[in-house]
Protein backbone atom coordinates (compact mmCIF):
# COMPACT_ATOMS: atom_id res chain seq x y z
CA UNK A 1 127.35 121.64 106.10
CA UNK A 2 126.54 124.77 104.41
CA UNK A 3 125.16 124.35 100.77
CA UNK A 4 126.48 125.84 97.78
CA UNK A 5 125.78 129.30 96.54
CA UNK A 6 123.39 128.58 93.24
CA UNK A 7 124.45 130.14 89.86
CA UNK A 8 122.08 133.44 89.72
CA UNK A 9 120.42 132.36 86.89
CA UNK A 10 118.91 129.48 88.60
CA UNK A 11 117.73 131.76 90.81
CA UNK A 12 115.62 133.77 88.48
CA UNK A 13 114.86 130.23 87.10
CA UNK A 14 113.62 129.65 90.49
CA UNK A 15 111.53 132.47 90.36
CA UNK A 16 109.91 132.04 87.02
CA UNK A 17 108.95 128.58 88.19
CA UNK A 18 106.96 130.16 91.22
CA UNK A 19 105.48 132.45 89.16
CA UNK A 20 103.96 129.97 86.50
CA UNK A 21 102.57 127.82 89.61
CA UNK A 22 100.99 131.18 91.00
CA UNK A 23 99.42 132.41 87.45
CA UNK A 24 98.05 129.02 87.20
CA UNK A 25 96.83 129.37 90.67
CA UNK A 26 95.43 132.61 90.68
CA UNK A 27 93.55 131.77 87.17
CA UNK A 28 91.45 129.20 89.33
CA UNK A 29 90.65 131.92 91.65
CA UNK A 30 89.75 134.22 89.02
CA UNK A 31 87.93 132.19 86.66
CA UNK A 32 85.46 129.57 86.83
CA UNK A 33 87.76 126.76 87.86
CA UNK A 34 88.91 125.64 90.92
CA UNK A 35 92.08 126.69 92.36
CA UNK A 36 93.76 123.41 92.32
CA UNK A 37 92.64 122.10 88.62
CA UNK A 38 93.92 125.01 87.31
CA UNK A 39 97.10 124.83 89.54
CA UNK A 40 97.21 121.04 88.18
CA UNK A 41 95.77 121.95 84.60
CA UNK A 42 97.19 124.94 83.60
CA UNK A 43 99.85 125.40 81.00
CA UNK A 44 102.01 127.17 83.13
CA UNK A 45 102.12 124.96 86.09
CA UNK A 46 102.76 121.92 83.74
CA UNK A 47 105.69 123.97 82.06
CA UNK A 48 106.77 124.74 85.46
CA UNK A 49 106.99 121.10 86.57
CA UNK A 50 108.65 120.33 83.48
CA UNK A 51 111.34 122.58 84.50
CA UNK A 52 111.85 121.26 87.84
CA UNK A 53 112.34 118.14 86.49
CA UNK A 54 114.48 119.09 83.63
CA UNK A 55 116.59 121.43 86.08
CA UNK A 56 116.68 119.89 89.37
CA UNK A 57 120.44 117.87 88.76
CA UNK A 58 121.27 121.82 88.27
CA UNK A 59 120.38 122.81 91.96
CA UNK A 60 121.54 119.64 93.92
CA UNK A 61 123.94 120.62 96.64
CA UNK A 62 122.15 124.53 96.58
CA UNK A 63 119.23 125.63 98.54
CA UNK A 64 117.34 126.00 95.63
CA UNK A 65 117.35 122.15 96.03
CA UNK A 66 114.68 122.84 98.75
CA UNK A 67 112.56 125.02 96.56
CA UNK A 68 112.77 122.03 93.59
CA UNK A 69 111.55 119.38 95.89
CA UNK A 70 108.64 121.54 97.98
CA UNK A 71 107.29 122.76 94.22
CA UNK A 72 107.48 119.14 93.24
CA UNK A 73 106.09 117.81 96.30
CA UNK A 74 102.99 120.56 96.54
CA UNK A 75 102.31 119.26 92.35
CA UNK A 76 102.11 115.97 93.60
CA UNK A 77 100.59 115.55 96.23
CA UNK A 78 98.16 118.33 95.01
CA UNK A 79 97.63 115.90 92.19
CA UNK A 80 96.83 112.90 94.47
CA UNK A 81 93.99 114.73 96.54
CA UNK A 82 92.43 115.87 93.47
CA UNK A 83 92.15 112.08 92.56
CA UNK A 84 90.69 111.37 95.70
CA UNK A 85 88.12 113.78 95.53
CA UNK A 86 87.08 112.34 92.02
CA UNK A 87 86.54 109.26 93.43
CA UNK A 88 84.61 110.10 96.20
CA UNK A 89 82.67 112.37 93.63
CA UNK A 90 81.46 109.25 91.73
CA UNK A 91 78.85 108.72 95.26
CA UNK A 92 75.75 111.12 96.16
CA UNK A 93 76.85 110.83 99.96
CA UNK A 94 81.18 112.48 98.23
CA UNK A 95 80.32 115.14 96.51
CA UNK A 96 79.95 117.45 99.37
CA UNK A 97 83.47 115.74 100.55
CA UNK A 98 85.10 116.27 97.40
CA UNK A 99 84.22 120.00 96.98
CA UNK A 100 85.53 120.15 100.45
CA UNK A 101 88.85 118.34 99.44
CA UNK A 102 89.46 120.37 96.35
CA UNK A 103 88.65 123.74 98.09
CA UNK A 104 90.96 122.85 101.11
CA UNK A 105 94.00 121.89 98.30
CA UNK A 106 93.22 125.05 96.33
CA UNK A 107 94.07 127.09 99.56
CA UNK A 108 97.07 124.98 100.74
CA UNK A 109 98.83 125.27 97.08
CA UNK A 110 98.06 129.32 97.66
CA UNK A 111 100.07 128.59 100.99
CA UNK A 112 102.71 126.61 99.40
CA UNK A 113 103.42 128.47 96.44
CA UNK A 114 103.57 131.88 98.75
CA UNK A 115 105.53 130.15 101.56
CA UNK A 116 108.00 128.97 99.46
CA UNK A 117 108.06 132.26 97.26
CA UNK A 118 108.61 134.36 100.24
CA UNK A 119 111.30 131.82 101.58
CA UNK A 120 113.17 132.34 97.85
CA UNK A 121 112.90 135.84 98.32
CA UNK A 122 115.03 135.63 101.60
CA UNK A 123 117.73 133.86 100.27
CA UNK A 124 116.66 130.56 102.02
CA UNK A 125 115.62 127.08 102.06
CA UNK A 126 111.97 125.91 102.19
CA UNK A 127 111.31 124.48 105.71
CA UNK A 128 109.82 121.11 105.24
């Protein structure tokens, strides 16, 4: 089953969501912070989940559906790794662990964010 064509506005939605996830993104890389607590952090990536959630009914049935769930997904589960390497930060023998951790997630939300633009920019699904 093919999915619906998405209303072009959702589209550009689509893309304004990528780009608030990126800025946030790239601000870690430029500044001080890491990439993935100011991917997690960041006004713009907060505002950006927001809108997935607030917009995602919109895009059921579209493949913009794909893009909803793999920004969603890379938030969250971004989210949970940064947890873990908190906790293991707590011990002497973590630290070097968590760094690790939270410089591995910075660079695979860079990959998700651009995989996923690039994939919007063809017209296409995400590939899970």
């Amino acid at each position: 089953m093919t999915p619906a064509r998405p209303i072009e506005g959702l589209v550009t939605l689509t893309h304004v969501i990528y780009g608030l996830h990126a800025f946030s993104a790239v601000m870690g890389v430029i500044s001080s912070a890491a990439v993935v607590t100011a991917f997690l952090t960041g006004w713009p990536s907060i505002l950006a989940i927001i809108l997935n959630y607030a917009r995602r009914r919109a895009v059921r049935g579209t493949y913009l559906e794909s893009h909803f769930s793999w920004q969603i997904r890379t938030f969250w589960f971004a989210f949970i790794w940064v947890v873990f390497a908190a906790l293991l930060f707590v011990t002497i023998i973590g630290i070097p662990f968590a760094w690790l951790i939270v410089v591995v997630t910075g660079v695979w939300v860079l990959y998700r964010i651009a995989r996923g633009w690039m994939a919007l920019l063809d017209g296409r699904e995400v590939d899970a």
